[in-house]
C-alpha atoms as a PDB file:
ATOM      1  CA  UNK A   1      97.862 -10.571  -6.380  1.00  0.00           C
ATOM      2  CA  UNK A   2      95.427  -7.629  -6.439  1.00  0.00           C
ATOM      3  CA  UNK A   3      93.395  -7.533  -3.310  1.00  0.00           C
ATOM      4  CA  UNK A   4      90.666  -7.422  -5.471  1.00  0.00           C
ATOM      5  CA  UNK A   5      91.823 -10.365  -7.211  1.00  0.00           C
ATOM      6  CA  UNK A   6      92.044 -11.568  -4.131  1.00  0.00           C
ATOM      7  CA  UNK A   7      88.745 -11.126  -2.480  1.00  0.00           C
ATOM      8  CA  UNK A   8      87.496 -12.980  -6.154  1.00  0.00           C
ATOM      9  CA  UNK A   9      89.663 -15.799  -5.351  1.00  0.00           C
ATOM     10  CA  UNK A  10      88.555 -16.395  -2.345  1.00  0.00           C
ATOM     11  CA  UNK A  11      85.088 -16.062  -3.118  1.00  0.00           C
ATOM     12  CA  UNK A  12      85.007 -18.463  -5.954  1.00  0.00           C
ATOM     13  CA  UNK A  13      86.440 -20.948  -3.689  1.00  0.00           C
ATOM     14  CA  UNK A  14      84.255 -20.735  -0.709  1.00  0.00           C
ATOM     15  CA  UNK A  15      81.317 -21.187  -3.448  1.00  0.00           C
ATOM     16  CA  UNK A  16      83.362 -24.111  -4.994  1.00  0.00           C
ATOM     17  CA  UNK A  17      83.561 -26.077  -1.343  1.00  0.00           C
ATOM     18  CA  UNK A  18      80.175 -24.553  -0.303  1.00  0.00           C
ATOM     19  CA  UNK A  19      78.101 -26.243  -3.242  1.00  0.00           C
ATOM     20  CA  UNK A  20      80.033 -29.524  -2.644  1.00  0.00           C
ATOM     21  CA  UNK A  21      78.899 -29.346   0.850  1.00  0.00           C
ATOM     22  CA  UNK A  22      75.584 -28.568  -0.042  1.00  0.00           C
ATOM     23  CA  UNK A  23      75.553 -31.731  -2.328  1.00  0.00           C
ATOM     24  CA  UNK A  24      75.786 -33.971  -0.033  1.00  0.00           C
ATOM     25  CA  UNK A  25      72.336 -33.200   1.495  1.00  0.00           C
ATOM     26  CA  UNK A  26      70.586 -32.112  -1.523  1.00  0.00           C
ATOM     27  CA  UNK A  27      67.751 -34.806  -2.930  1.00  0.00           C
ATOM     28  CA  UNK A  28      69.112 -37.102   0.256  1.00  0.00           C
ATOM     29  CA  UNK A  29      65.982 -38.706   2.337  1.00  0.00           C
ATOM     30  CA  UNK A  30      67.813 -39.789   5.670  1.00  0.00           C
ATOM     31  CA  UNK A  31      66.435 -42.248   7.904  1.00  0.00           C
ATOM     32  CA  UNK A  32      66.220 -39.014  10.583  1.00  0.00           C
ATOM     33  CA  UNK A  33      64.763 -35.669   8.926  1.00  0.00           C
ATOM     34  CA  UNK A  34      65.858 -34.034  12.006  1.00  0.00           C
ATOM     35  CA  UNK A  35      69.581 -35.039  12.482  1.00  0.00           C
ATOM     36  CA  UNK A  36      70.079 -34.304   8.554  1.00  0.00           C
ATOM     37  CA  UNK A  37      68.522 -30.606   9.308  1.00  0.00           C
ATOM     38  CA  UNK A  38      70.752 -30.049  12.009  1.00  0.00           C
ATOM     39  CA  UNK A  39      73.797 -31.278  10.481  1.00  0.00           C
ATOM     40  CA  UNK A  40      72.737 -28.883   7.745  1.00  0.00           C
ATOM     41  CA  UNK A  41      72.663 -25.705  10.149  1.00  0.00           C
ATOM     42  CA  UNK A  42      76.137 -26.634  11.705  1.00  0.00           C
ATOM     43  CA  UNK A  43      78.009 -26.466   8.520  1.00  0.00           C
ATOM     44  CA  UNK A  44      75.927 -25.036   6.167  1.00  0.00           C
ATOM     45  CA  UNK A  45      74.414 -22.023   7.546  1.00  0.00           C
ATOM     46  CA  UNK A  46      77.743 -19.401   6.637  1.00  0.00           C
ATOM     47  CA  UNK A  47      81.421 -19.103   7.585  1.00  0.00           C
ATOM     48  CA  UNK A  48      84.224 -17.684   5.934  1.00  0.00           C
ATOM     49  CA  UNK A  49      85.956 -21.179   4.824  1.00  0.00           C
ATOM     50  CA  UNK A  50      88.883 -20.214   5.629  1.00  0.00           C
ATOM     51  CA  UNK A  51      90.756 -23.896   6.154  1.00  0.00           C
ATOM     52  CA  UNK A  52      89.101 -25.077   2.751  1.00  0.00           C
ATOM     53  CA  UNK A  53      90.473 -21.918   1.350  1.00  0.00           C
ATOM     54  CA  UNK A  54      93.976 -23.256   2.723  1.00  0.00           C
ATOM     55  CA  UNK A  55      93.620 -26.362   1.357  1.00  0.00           C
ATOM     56  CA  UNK A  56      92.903 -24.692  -2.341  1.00  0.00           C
ATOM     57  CA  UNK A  57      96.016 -22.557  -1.799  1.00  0.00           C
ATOM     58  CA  UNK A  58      98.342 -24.716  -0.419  1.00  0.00           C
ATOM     59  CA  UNK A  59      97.426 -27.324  -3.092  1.00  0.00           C
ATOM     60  CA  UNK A  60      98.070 -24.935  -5.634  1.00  0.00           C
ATOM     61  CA  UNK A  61     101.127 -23.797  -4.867  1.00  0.00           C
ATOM     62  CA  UNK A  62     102.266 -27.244  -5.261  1.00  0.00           C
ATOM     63  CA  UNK A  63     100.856 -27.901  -8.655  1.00  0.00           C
ATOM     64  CA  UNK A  64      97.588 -29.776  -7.152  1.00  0.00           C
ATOM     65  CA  UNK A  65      94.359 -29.557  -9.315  1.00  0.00           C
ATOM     66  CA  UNK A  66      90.835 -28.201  -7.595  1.00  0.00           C
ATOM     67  CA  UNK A  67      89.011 -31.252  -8.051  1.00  0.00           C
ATOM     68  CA  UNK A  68      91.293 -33.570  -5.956  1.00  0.00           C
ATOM     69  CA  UNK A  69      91.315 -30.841  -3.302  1.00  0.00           C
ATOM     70  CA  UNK A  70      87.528 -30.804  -3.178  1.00  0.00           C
ATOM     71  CA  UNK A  71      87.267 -33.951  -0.817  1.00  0.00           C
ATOM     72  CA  UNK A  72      89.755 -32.743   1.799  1.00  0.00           C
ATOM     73  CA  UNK A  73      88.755 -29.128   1.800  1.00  0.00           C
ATOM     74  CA  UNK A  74      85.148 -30.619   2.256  1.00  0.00           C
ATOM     75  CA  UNK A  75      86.314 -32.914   5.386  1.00  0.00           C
ATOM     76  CA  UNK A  76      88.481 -30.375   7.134  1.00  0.00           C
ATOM     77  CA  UNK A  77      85.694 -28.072   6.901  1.00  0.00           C
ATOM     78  CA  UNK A  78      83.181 -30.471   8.179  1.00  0.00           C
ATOM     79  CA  UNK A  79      85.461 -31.323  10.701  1.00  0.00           C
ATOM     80  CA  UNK A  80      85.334 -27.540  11.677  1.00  0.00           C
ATOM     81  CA  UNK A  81      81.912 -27.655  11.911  1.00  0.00           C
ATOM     82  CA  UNK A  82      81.438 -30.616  14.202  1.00  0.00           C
ATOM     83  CA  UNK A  83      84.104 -28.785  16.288  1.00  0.00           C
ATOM     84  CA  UNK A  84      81.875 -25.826  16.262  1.00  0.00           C
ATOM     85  CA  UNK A  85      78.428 -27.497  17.048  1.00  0.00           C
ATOM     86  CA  UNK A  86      80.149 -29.092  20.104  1.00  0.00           C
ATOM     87  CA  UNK A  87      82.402 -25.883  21.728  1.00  0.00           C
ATOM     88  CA  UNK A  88      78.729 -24.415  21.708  1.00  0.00           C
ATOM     89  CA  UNK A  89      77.149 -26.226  23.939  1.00  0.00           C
ATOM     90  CA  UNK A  90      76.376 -25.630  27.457  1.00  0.00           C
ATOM     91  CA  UNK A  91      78.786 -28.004  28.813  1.00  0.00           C
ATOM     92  CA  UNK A  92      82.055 -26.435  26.685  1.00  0.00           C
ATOM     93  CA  UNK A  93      81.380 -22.387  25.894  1.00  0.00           C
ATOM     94  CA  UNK A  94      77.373 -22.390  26.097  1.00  0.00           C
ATOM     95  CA  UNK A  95      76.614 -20.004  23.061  1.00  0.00           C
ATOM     96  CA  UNK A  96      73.849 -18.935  21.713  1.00  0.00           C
ATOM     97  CA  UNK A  97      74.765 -17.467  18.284  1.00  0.00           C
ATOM     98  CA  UNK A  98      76.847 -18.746  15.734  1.00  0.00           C
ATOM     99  CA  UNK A  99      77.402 -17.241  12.175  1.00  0.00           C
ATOM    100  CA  UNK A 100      74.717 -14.851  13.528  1.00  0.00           C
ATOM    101  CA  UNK A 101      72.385 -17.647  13.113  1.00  0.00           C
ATOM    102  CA  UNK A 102      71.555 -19.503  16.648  1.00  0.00           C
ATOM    103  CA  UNK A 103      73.492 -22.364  17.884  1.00  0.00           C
ATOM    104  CA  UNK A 104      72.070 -26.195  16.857  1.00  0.00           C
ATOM    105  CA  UNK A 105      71.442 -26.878  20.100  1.00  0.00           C
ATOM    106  CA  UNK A 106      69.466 -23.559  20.299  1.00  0.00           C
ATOM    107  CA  UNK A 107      67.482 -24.016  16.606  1.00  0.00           C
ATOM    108  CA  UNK A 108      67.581 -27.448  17.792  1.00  0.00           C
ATOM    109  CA  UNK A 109      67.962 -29.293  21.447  1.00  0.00           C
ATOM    110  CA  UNK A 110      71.207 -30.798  23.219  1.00  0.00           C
ATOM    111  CA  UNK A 111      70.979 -34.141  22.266  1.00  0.00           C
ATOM    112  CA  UNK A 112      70.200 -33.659  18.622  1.00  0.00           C
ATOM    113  CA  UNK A 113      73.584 -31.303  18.800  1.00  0.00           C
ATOM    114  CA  UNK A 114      75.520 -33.638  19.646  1.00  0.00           C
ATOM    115  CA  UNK A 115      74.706 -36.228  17.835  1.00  0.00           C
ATOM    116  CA  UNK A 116      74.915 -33.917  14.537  1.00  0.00           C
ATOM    117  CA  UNK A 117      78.457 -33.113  15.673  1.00  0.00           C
ATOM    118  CA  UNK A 118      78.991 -36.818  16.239  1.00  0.00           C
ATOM    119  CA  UNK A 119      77.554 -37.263  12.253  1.00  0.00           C
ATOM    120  CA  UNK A 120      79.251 -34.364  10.691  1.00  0.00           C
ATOM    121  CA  UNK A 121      82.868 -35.749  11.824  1.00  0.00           C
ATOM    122  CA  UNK A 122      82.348 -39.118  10.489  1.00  0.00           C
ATOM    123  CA  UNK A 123      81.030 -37.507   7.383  1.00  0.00           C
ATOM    124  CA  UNK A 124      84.476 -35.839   7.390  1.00  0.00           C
ATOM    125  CA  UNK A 125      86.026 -39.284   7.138  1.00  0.00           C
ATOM    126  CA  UNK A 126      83.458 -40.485   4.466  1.00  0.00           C
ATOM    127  CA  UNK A 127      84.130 -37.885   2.475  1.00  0.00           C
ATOM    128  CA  UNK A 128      88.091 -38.194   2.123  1.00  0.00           C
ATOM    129  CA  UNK A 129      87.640 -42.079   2.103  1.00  0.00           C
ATOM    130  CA  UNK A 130      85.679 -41.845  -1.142  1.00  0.00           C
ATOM    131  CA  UNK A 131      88.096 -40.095  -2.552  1.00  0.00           C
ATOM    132  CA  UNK A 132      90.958 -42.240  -4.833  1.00  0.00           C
ATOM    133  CA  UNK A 133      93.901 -40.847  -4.445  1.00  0.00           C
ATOM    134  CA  UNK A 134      97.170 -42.768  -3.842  1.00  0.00           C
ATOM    135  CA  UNK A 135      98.326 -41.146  -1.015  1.00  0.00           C
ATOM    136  CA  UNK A 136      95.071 -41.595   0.852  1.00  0.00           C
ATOM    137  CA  UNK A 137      96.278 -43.212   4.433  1.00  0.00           C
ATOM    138  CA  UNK A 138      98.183 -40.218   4.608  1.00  0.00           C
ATOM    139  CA  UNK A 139      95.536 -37.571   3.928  1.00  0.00           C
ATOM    140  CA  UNK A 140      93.556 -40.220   6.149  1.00  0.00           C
ATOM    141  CA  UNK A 141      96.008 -39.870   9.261  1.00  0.00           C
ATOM    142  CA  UNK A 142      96.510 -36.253   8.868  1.00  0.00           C
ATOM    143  CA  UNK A 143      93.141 -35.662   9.248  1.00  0.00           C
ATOM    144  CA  UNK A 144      92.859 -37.911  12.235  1.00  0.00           C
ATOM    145  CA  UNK A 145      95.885 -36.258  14.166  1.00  0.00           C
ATOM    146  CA  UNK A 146      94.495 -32.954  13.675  1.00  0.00           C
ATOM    147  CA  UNK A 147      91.349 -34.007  14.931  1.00  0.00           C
ATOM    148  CA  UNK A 148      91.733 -36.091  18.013  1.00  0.00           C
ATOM    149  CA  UNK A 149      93.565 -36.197  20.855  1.00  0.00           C
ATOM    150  CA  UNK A 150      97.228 -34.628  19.851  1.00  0.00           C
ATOM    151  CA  UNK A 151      95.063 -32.007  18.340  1.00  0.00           C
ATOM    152  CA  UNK A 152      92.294 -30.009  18.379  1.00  0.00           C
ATOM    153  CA  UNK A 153      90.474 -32.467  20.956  1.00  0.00           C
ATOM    154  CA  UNK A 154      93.489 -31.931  23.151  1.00  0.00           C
ATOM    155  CA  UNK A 155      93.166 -28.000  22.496  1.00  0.00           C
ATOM    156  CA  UNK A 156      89.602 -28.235  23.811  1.00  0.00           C
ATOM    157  CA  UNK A 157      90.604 -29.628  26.842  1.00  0.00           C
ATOM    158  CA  UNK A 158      93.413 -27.256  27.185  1.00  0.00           C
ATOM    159  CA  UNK A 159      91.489 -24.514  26.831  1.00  0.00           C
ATOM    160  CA  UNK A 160      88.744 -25.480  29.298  1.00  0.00           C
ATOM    161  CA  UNK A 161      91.298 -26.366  31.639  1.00  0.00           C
ATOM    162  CA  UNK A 162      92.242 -22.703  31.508  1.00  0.00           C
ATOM    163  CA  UNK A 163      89.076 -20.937  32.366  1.00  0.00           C
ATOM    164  CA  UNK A 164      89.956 -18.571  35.842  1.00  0.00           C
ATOM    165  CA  UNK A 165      93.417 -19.704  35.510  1.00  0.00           C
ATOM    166  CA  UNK A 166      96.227 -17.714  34.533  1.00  0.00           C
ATOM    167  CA  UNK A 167      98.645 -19.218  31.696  1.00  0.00           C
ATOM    168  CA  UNK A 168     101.619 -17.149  30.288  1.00  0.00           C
ATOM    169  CA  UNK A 169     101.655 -16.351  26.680  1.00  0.00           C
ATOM    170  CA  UNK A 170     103.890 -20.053  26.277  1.00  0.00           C
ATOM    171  CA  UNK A 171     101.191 -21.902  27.109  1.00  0.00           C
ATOM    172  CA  UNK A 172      98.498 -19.880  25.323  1.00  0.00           C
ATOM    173  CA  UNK A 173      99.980 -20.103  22.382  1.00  0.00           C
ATOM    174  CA  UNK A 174     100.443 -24.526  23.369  1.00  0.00           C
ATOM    175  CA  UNK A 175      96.886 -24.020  23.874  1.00  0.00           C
ATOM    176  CA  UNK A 176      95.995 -22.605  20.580  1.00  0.00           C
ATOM    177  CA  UNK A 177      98.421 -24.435  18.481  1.00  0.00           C
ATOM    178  CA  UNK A 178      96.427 -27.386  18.979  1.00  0.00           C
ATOM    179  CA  UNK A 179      92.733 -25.810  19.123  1.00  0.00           C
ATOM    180  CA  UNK A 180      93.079 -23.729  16.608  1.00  0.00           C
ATOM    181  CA  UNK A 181      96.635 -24.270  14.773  1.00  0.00           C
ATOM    182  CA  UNK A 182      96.039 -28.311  14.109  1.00  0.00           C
ATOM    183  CA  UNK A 183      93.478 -28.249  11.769  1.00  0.00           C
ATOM    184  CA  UNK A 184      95.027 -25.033  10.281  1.00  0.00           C
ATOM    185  CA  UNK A 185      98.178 -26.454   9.543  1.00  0.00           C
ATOM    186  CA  UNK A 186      96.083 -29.746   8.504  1.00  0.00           C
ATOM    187  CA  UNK A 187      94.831 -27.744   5.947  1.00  0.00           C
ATOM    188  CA  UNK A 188      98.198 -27.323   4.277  1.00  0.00           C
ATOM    189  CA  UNK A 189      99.336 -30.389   4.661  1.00  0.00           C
ATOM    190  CA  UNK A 190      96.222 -31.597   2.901  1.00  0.00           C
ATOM    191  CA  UNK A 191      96.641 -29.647  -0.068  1.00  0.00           C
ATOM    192  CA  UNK A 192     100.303 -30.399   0.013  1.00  0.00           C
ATOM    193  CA  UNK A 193      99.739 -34.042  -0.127  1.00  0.00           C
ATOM    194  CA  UNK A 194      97.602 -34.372  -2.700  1.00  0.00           C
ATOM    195  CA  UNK A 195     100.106 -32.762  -5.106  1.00  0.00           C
ATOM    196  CA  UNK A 196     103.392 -34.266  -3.940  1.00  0.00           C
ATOM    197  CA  UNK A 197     104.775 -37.200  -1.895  1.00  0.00           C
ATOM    198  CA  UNK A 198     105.059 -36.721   1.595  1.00  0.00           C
ATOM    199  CA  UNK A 199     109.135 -37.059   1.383  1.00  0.00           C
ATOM    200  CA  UNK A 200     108.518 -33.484  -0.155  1.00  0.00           C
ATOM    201  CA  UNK A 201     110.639 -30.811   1.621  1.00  0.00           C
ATOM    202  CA  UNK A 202     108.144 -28.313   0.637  1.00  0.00           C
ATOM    203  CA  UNK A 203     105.298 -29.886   3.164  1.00  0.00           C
ATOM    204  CA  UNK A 204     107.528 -28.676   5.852  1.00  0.00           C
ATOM    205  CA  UNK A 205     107.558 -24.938   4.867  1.00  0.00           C
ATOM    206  CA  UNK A 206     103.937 -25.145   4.109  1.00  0.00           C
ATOM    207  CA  UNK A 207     103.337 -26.700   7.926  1.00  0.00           C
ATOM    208  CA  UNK A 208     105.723 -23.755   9.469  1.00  0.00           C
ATOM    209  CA  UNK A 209     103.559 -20.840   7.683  1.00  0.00           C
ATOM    210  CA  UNK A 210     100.558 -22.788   8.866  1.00  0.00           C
ATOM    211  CA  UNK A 211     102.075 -22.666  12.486  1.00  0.00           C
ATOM    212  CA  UNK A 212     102.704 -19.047  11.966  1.00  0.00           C
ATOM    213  CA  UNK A 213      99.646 -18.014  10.631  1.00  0.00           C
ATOM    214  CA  UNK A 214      97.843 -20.466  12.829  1.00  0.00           C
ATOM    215  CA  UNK A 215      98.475 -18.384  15.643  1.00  0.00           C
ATOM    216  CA  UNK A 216      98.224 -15.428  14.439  1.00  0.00           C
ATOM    217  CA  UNK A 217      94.717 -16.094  13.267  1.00  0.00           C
ATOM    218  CA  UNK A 218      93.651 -16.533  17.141  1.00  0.00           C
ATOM    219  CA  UNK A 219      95.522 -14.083  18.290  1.00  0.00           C
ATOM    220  CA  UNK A 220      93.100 -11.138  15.779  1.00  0.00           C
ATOM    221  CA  UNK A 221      90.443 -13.706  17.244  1.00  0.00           C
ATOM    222  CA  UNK A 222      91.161 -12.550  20.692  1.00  0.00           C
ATOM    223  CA  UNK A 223      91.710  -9.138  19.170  1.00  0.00           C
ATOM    224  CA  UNK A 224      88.155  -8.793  17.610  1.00  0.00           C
ATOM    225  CA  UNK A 225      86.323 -10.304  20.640  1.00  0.00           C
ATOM    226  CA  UNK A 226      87.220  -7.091  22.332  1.00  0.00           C
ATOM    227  CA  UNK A 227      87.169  -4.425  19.334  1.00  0.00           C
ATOM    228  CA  UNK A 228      83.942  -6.190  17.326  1.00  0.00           C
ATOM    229  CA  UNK A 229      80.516  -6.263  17.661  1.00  0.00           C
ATOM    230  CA  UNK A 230      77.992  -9.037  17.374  1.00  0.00           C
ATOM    231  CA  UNK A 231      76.544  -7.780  14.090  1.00  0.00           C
ATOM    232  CA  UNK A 232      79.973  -8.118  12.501  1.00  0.00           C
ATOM    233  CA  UNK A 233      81.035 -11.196  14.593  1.00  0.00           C
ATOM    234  CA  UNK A 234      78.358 -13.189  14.101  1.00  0.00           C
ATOM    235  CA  UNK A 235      78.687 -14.770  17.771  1.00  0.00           C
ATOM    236  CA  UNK A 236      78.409 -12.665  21.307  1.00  0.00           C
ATOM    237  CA  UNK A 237      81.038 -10.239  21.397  1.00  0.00           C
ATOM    238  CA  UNK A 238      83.018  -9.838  24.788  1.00  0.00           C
ATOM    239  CA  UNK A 239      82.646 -13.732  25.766  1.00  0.00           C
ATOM    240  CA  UNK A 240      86.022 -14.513  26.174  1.00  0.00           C
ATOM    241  CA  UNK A 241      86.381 -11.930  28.970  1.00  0.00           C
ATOM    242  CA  UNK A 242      82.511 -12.938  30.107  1.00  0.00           C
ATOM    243  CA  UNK A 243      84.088 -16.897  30.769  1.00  0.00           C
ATOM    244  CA  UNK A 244      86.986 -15.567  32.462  1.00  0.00           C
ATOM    245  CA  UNK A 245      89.114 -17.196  29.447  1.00  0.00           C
ATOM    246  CA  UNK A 246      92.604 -16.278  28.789  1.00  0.00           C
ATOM    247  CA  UNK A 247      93.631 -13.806  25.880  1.00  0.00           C
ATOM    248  CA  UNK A 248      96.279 -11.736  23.849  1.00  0.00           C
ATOM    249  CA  UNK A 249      95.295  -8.611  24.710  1.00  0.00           C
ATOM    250  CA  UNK A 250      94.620  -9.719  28.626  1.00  0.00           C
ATOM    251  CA  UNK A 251      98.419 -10.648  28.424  1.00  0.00           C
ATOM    252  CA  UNK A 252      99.836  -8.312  25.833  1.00  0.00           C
ATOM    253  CA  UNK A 253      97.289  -5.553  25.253  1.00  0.00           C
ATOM    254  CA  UNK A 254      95.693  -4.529  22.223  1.00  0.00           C
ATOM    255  CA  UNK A 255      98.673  -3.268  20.755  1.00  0.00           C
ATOM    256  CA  UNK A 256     100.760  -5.775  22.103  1.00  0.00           C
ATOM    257  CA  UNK A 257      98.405  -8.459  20.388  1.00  0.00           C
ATOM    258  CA  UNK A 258      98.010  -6.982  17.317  1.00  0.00           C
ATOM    259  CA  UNK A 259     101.623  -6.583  17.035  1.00  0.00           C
ATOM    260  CA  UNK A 260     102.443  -9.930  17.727  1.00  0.00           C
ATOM    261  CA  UNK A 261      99.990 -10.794  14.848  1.00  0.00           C
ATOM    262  CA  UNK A 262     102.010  -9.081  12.723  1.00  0.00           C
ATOM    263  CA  UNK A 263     104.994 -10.227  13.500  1.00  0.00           C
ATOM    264  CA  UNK A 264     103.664 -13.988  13.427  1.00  0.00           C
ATOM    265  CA  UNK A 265     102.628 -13.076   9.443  1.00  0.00           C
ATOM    266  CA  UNK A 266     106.477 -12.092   8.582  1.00  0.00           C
ATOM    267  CA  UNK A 267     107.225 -15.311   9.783  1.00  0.00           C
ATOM    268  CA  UNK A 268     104.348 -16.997   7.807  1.00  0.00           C
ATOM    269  CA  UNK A 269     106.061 -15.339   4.879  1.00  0.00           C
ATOM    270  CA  UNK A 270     109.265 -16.147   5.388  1.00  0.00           C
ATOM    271  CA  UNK A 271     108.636 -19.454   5.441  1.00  0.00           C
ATOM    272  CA  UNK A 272     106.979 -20.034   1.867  1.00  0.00           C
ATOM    273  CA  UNK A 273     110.767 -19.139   0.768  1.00  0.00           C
ATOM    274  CA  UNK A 274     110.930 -22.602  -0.512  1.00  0.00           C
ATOM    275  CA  UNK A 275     108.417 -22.367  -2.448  1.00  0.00           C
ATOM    276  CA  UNK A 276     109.172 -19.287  -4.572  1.00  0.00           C
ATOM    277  CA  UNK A 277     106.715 -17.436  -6.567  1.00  0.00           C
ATOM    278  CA  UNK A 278     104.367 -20.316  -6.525  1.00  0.00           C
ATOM    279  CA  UNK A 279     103.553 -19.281  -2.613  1.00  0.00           C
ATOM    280  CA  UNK A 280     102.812 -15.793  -3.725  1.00  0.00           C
ATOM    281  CA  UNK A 281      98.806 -16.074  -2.964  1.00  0.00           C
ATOM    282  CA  UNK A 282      99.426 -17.938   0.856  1.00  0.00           C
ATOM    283  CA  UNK A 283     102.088 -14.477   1.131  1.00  0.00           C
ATOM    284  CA  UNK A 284      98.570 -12.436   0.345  1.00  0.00           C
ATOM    285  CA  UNK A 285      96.614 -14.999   2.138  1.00  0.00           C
ATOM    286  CA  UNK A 286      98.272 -14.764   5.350  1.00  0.00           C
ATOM    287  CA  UNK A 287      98.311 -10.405   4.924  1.00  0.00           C
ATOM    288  CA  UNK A 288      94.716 -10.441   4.223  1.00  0.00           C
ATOM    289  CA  UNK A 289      93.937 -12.714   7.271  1.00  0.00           C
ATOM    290  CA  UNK A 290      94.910 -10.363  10.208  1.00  0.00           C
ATOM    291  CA  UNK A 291      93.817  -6.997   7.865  1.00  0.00           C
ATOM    292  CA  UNK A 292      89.774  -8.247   7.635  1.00  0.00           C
ATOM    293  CA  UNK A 293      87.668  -9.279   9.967  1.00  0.00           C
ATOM    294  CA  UNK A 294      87.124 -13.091   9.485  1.00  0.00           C
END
């Protein structure tokens, strides 16, 4: 694929998932105005999409049709979101800008934060529940793991638990293969399973490019925290370093980091071997990634 085809692609489905996201506030009267405006800034005020994106591709590549990917690529990403809402406030990373739009508890207050995070997840679960598929306890549970406490919950705590410490790159990358790789490789596994049993041998390859790429998403993270400004960042630039958090390029370097990155996509690639030509746009996918800001 073209990059320009690509960029297209990826733009049609961020507006596909974006508009489905956007439906489920529009013409809706809420017993609490407030909480649905909030909930509304933490998910619908920009982002790149990039795990409903995953979904799309990764269901796909498997022979899975867009409009039973909608629901999961709308719950992962509102999962996201919630995730967001809550590593912003002043008890976990205390930011101020998000999406270069401020924080909900800035636009907002602490408590309605919170409890917009709190709503946003369980919308997550409302969403995919609705949906009638037959493999739904398994798109259910996948979800769930990714979510909680083997996953990105645990990846919260991990990474907290870091702050002033000093990991080696093992453990940063344990860290951020459940902050930042579990509802990454959810994403797959999602699309995956709503186009073929779980038995599928194909799942697997799609969750080992998801662990590759996974990490090498966070790792350009780290890598633009240092090289990017706010403007193009959308968040404070130089935080990670501000909290005293572990990095890539602390531990590697620039180069270092960027070069692991690059070596992490090669193994995203080789990975989608399985899956033939059909994994041809997560190939470009996982290229484009660490080659763009995101």
């Amino acid at each position: 694929m073209s990059a320009d085809a690509l960029v297209a692609r990826l733009a049609t489905d961020r507006a596909r998932v974006d508009a489905r996201l956007e439906a489920l506030f529009v013409a809706r009267s809420g017993p609490v105005p407030r909480l649905e405006a909030a909930m509304r800034h933490g998910v619908l005020v920009g982002g790149k999409r990039l795990r409903p994106v995953l979904v799309y591709a990764a269901g796909r590549a498997l022979g899975g049709r867009d409009e039973d990917l909608d629901a999961p690529a709308m719950a992962l990403e509102l999962i996201h979101a919630y995730s967001l809402v809550h590593d912003d406030l002043p008890a976990m990373d205390d930011d101020d800008l998000r999406r270069g739009q401020p924080t909900v508890h800035k636009a907002f207050d602490e408590a309605t934060a919170i409890l917009a995070g709190d709503a946003l997840q369980t919308l997550a679960f409302e969403v995919l529940a609705r949906a009638a598929h037959p493999r739904l306890p398994a798109l259910m549970l996948t979800l769930a793991v990714a979510a909680g406490r083997d996953g990105m919950a645990a990846g919260q705590a991990l990474d907290l638990a870091a702050v002033g410490g000093h990991p080696d790159v093992e453990a940063l990358a344990t860290m951020h293969g459940h902050k930042t790789g579990a509802l990454i490789r959810a994403a797959v596994r999602l699309g995956g399973l709503v186009a073929v049993d779980e038995e599928d041998p194909r799942l697997a390859a799609l969750e080992a490019y998801a662990d590759a790429i996974g990490l090498a998403f966070q790792i350009h993270d780290d890598v633009l925290d240092v090289t990017g400004d706010t403007a193009t960042l959308g968040k404070a630039s130089g935080a990670d370093a501000a909290r005293d958090k572990p990095t890539y390029p602390a531990l590697l370097g620039l180069d270092g980091a960027r070069s692991r990155a690059h070596e992490l996509v090669e193994d995203a690639v080789a990975a989608l071997a399985p899956l033939g030509g059909a994994g041809a746009p997560l190939v470009d996918l996982a290229r484009y990634m660490i080659e763009r800001d995101h």
